[in-house]
Protein backbone atom coordinates (compact mmCIF):
# COMPACT_ATOMS: atom_id res chain seq x y z
CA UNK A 1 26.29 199.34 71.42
CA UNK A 2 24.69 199.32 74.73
CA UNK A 3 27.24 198.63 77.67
CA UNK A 4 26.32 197.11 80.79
CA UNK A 5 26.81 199.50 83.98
CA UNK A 6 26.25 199.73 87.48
CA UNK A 7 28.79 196.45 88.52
CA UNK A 8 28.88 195.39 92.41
CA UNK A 9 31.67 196.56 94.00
CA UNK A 10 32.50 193.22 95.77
CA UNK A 11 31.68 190.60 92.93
CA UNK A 12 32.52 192.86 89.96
CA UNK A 13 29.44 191.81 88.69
CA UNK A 14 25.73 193.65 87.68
CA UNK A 15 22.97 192.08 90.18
CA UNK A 16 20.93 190.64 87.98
CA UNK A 17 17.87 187.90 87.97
CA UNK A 18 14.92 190.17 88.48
CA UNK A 19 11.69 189.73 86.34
CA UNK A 20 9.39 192.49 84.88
CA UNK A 21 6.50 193.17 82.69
CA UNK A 22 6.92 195.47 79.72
CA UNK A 23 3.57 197.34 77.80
CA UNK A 24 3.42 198.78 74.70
CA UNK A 25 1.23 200.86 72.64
CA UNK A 26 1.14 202.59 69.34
CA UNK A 27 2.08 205.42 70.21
CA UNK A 28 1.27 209.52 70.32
CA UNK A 29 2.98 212.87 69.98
CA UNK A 30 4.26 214.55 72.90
CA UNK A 31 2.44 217.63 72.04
CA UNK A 32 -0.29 219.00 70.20
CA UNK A 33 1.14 220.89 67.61
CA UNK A 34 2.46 220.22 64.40
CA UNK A 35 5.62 219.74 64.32
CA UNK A 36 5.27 217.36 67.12
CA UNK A 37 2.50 215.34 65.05
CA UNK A 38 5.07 215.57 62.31
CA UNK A 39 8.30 214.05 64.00
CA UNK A 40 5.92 211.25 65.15
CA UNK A 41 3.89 210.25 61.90
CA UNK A 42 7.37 210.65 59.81
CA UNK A 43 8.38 207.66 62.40
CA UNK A 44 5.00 205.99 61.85
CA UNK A 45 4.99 206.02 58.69
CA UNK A 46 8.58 205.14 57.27
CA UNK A 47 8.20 201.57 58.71
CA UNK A 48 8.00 199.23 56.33
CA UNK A 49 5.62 197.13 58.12
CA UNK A 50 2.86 199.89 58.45
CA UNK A 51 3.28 200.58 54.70
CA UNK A 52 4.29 197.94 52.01
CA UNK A 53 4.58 199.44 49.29
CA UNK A 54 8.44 200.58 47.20
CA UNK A 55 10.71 201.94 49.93
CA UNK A 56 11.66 205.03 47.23
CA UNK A 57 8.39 205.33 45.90
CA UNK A 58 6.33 205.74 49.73
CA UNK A 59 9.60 207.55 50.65
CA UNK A 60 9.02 210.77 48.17
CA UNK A 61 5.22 210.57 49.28
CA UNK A 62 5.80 210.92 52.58
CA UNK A 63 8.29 213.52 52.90
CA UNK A 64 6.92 215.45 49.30
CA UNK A 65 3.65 215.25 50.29
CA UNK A 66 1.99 213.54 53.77
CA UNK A 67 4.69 215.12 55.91
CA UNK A 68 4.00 218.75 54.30
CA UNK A 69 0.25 218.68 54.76
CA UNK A 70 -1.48 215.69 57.28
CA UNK A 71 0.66 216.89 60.45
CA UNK A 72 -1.10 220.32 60.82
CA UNK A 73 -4.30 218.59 60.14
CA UNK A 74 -3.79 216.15 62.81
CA UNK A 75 -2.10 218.09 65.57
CA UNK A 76 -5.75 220.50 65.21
CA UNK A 77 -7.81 217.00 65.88
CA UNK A 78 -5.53 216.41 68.74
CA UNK A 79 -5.96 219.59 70.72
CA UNK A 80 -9.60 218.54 70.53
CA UNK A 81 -8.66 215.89 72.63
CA UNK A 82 -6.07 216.59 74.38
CA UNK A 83 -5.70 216.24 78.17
CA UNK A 84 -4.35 217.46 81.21
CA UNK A 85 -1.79 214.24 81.38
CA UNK A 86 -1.40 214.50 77.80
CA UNK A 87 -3.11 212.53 74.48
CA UNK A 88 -5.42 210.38 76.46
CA UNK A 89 -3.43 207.30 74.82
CA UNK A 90 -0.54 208.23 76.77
CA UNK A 91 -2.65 209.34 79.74
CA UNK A 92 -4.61 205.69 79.79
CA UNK A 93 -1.50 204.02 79.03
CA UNK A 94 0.07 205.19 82.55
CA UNK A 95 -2.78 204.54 84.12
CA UNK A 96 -2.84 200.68 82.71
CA UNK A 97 0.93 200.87 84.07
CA UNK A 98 0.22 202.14 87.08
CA UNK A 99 -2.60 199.78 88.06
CA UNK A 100 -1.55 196.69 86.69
CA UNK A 101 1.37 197.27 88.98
CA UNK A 102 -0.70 197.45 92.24
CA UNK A 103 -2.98 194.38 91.10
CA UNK A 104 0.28 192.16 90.79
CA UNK A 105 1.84 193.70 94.12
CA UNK A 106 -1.31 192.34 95.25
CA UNK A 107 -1.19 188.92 94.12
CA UNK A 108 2.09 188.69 96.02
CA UNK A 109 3.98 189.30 92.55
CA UNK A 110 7.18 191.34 93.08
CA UNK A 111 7.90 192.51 89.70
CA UNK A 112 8.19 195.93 87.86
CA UNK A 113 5.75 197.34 85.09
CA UNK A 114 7.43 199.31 82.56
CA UNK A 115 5.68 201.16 79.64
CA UNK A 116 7.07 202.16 76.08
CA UNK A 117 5.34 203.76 73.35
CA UNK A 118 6.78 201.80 69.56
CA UNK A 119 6.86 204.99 67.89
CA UNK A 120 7.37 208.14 69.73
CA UNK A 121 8.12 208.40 74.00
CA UNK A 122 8.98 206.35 76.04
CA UNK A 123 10.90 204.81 73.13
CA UNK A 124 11.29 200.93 73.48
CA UNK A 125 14.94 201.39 73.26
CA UNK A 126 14.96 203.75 76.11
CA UNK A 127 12.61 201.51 78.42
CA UNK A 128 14.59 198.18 77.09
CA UNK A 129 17.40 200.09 78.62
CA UNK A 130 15.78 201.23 81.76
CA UNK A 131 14.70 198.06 82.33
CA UNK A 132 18.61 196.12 82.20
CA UNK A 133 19.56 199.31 84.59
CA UNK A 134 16.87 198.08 87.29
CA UNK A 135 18.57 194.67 86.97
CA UNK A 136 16.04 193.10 84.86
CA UNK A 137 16.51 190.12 82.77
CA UNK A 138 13.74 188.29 81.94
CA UNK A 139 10.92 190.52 80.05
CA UNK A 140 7.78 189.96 79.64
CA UNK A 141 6.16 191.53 77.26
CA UNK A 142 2.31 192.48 76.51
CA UNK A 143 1.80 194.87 73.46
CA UNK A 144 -1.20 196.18 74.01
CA UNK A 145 -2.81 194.98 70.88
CA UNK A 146 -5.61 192.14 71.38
CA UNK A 147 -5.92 190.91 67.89
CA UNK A 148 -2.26 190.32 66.41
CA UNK A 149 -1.69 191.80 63.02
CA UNK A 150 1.96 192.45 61.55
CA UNK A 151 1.82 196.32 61.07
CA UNK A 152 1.07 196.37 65.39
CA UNK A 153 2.71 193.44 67.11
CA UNK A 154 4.89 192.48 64.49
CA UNK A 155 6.46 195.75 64.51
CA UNK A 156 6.76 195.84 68.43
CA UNK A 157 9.23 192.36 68.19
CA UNK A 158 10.87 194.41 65.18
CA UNK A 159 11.59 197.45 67.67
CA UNK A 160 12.93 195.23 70.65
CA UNK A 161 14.80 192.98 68.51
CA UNK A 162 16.59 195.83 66.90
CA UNK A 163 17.97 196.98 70.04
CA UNK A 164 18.76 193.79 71.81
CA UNK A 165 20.93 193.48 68.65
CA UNK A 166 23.39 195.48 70.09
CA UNK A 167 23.50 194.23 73.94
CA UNK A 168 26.23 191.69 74.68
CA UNK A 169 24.07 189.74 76.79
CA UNK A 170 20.40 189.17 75.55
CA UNK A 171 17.55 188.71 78.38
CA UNK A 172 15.15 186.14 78.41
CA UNK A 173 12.20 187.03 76.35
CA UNK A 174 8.69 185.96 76.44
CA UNK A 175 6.16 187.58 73.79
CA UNK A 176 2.10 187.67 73.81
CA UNK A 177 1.39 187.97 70.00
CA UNK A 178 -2.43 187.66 70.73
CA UNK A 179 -5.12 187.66 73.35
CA UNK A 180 -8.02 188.19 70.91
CA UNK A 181 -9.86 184.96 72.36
CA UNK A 182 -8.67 185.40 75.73
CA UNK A 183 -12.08 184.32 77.86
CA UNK A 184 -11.19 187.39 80.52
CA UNK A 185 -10.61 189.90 77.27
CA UNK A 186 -14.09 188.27 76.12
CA UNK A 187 -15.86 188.70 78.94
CA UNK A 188 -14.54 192.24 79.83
CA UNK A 189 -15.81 193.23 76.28
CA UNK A 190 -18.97 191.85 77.06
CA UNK A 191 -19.33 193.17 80.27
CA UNK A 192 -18.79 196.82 79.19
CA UNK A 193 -21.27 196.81 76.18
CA UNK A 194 -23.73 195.02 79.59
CA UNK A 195 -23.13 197.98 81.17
CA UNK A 196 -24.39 200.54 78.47
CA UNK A 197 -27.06 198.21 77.25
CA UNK A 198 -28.56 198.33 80.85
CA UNK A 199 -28.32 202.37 81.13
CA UNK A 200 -29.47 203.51 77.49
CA UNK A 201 -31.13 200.37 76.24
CA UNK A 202 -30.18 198.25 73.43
CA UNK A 203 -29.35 199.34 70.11
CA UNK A 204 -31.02 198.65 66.74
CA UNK A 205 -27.66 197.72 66.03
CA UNK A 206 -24.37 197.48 67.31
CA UNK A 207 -20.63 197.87 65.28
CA UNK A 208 -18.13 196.21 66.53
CA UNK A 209 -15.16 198.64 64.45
CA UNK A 210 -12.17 197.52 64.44
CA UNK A 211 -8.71 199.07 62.99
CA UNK A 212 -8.67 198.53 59.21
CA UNK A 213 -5.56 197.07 57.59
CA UNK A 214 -5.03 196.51 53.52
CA UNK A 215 -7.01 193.61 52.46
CA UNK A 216 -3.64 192.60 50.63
CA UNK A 217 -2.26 191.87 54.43
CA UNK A 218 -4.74 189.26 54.70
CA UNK A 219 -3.85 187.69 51.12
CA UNK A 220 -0.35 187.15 52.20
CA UNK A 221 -1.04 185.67 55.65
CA UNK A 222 -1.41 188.01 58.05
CA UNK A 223 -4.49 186.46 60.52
CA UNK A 224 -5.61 189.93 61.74
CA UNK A 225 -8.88 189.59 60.22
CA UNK A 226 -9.69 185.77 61.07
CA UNK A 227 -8.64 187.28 64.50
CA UNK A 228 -11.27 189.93 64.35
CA UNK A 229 -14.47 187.99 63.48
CA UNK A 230 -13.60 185.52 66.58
CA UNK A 231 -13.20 187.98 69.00
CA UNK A 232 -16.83 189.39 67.55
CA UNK A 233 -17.91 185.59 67.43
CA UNK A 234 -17.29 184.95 71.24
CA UNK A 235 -18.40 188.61 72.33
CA UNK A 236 -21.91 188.07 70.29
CA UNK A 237 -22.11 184.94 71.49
CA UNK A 238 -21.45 185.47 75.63
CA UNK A 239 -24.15 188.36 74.92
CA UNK A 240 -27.04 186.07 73.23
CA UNK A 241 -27.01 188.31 70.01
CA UNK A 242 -28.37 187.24 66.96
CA UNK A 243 -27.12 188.18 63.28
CA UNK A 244 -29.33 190.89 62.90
CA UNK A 245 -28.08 192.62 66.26
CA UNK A 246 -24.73 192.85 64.94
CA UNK A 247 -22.61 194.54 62.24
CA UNK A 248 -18.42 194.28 62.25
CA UNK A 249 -16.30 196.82 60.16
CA UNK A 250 -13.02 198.46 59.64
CA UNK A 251 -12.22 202.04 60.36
CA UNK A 252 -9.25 204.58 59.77
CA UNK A 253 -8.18 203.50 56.19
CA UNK A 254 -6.31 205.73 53.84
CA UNK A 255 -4.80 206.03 50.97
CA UNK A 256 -6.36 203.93 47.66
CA UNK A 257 -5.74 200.33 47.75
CA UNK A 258 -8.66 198.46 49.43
CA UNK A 259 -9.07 197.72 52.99
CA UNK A 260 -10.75 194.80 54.99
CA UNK A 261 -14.68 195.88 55.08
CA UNK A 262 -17.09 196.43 55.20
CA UNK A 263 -15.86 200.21 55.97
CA UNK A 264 -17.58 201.28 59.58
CA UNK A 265 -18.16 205.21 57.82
CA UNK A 266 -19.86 203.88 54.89
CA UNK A 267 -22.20 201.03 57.28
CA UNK A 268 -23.11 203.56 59.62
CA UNK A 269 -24.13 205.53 56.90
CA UNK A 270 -26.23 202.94 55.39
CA UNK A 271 -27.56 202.27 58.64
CA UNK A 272 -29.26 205.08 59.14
CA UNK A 273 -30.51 205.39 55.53
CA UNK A 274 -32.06 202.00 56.09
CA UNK A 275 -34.14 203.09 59.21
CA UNK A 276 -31.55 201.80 61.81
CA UNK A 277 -31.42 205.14 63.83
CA UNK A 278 -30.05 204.08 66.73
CA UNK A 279 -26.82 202.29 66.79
CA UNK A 280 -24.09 201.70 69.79
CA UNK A 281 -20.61 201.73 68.31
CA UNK A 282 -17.74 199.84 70.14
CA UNK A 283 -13.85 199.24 69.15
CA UNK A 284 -12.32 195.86 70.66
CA UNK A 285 -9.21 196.64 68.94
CA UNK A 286 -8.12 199.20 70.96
CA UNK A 287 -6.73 198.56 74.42
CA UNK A 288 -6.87 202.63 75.30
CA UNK A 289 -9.01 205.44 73.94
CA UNK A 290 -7.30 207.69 71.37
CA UNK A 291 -7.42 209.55 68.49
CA UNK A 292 -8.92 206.59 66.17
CA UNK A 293 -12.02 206.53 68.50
CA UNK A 294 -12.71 210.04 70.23
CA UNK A 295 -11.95 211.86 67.17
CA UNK A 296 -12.97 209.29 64.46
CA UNK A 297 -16.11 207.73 65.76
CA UNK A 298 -17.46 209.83 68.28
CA UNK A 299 -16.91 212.99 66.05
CA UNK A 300 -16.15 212.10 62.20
CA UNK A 301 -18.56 209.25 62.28
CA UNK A 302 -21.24 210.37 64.65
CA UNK A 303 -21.83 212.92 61.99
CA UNK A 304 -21.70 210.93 59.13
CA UNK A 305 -24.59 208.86 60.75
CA UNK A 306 -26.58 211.95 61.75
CA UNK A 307 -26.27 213.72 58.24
CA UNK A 308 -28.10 210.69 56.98
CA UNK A 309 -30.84 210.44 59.35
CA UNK A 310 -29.29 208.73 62.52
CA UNK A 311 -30.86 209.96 65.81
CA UNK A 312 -29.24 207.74 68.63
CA UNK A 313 -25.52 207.14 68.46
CA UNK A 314 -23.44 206.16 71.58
CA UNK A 315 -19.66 205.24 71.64
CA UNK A 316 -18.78 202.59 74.38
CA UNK A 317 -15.47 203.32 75.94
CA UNK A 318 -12.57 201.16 75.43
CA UNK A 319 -11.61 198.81 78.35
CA UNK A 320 -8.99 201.34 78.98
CA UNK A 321 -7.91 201.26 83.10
CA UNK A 322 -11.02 199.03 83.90
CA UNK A 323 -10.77 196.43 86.98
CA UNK A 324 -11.91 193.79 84.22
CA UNK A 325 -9.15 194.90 81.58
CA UNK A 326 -6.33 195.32 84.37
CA UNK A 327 -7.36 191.64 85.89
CA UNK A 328 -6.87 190.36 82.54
CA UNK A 329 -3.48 192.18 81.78
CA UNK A 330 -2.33 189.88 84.93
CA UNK A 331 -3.94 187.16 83.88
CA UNK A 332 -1.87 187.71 80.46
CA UNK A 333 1.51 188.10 82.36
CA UNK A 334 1.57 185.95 86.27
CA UNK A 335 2.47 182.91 84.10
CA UNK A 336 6.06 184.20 82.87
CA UNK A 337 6.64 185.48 86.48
């Protein structure tokens, strides 16, 4: 159980009452090799939100079989990408941290930004703890998912309930499930894809990808994918696009049950097989650039578009530290403090 600490030596008593602002993300291996990838994907993957399928049964996959092979696999796409800071998730992440930080010191906000990963470091235990240390407790907290599904955000409230479970005293809480139709989230999208339409042009087509999740989650409830198709509604829309300018899809699937699609491998595919050579390709879903789009899209998928006759294709960057996306993050937060 976690025990309160530093008391006041006059009072007895912890100073507490301070507010703060806590961001998470998905999460990322602390190093590029494979028994790092492994340690973090054996996390991953034994929740039970990320994978619904028999405890026993997905437990003598992973460990008989996913564990043995997909880490070394992995940790070799990483070190494609890896950076000086780190995986550029983590790298971005800080970044986001460290900016949003400044932007609400400068709207006259005096309240800390802390950052946890939900699997991997900085735990959410760790930071939850950090946080009650610097005297926080009321939290605010912004997982860094726009379009709430519950294998991402559902699973962050899992992690912080678990270990406010053990605290005697529990801080106030406030929780932003979803900012998929948030106008300054909309119009930061729609900004960025401006910004590349006026430098290379416009596409024949642009895909809007976002993370794929088993079509199954949207038969019990889960809204992800109504989620989805506004957020590529109101983007379309603030841009003037018609039908035929768009595409959405779903990328980074696996195993064999079937996914929300259209897939975004097999429509870029059929893309350029229909004549549509030159295509932009742009993730909302993701609040930082990682694996899923630097490896996945710009590599894996650029070349399935260019093996089948594809001769223009341009990834637009996530919103990652962008004035726009950091303005927004505030936007998100100044209410709770």
């Amino acid at each position: 159980m976690y025990k309160f600490s530093g008391l006041d030596k006059k009072t007895g008593h912890q100073p507490r009452g301070k507010k703060g602002v806590l961001l998470m993300n998905l999460g990322t291996p602390d190093e590029a090799t494979t028994p790092s990838v492994r340690r973090y994907l054996a996390e991953f993957l034994s929740d039970p939100r990320v994978v619904e399928i028999p405890r026993l049964v997905w437990l003598v996959i992973l460990h008989g079989i996913i564990l043995r092979v997909r880490p070394a696999k992995s940790a070799a796409l990483y070190k494609e990408i890896w950076t000086d800071g780190g995986s550029p998730l983590m790298d971005i992440s800080k970044k986001q941290q460290a900016k949003l930080q400044q932007q609400l010191s400068d709207d006259g906000i005096n309240s800390n930004v802390y950052l946890a990963m939900r699997y991997g470091n900085p735990s959410t235990a760790s930071t939850l703890q950090a946080m009650h240390k610097d005297g926080v407790d009321d939290i605010t907290v912004l997982p860094l998912y726009p379009q709430y599904a519950a294998p991402t955000t559902g699973t962050v409230f899992d992690a912080i309930a678990r270990e406010l479970m053990k605290w005697r005293f529990v801080p106030s809480l406030h929780f932003i499930n979803t900012y998929h139709d948030n106008d300054d989230y909309i119009t930061a999208l729609a900004e960025s894809i401006e910004k590349d339409f006026a430098v290379n042009g416009k596409p024949k087509k642009l895909v809007m990808s976002f993370h794929g999740m088993p079509e199954r989650n949207l038969q019990l409830g889960d809204p992800y994918y109504c989620f989805c198709a506004k957020t590529t509604r109101l983007v379309t829309e603030k841009l003037g696009l018609s039908n035929d300018d768009y595409v959405m899809t779903f990328q980074s699937r696996f195993g064999k049950a079937k996914w929300l699609g259209p897939y975004t491998d097999a429509t870029i595919e059929s893309l350029a097989k229909d004549g549509i050579d030159d295509i932009a390709v742009i993730c909302p879903a993701f609040s930082a650039d990682c694996l899923e789009t630097l490896e996945e899209i710009q590599g894996e998928n650029r070349e399935v578009f260019e093996e089948a006759g594809g001769k223009s294709f341009r990834y637009i960057a996530a919103l990652n530290d962008d004035d726009a996306h950091i303005k927004m993050m505030a936007g998100l937060v100044k209410p709770y403090l």
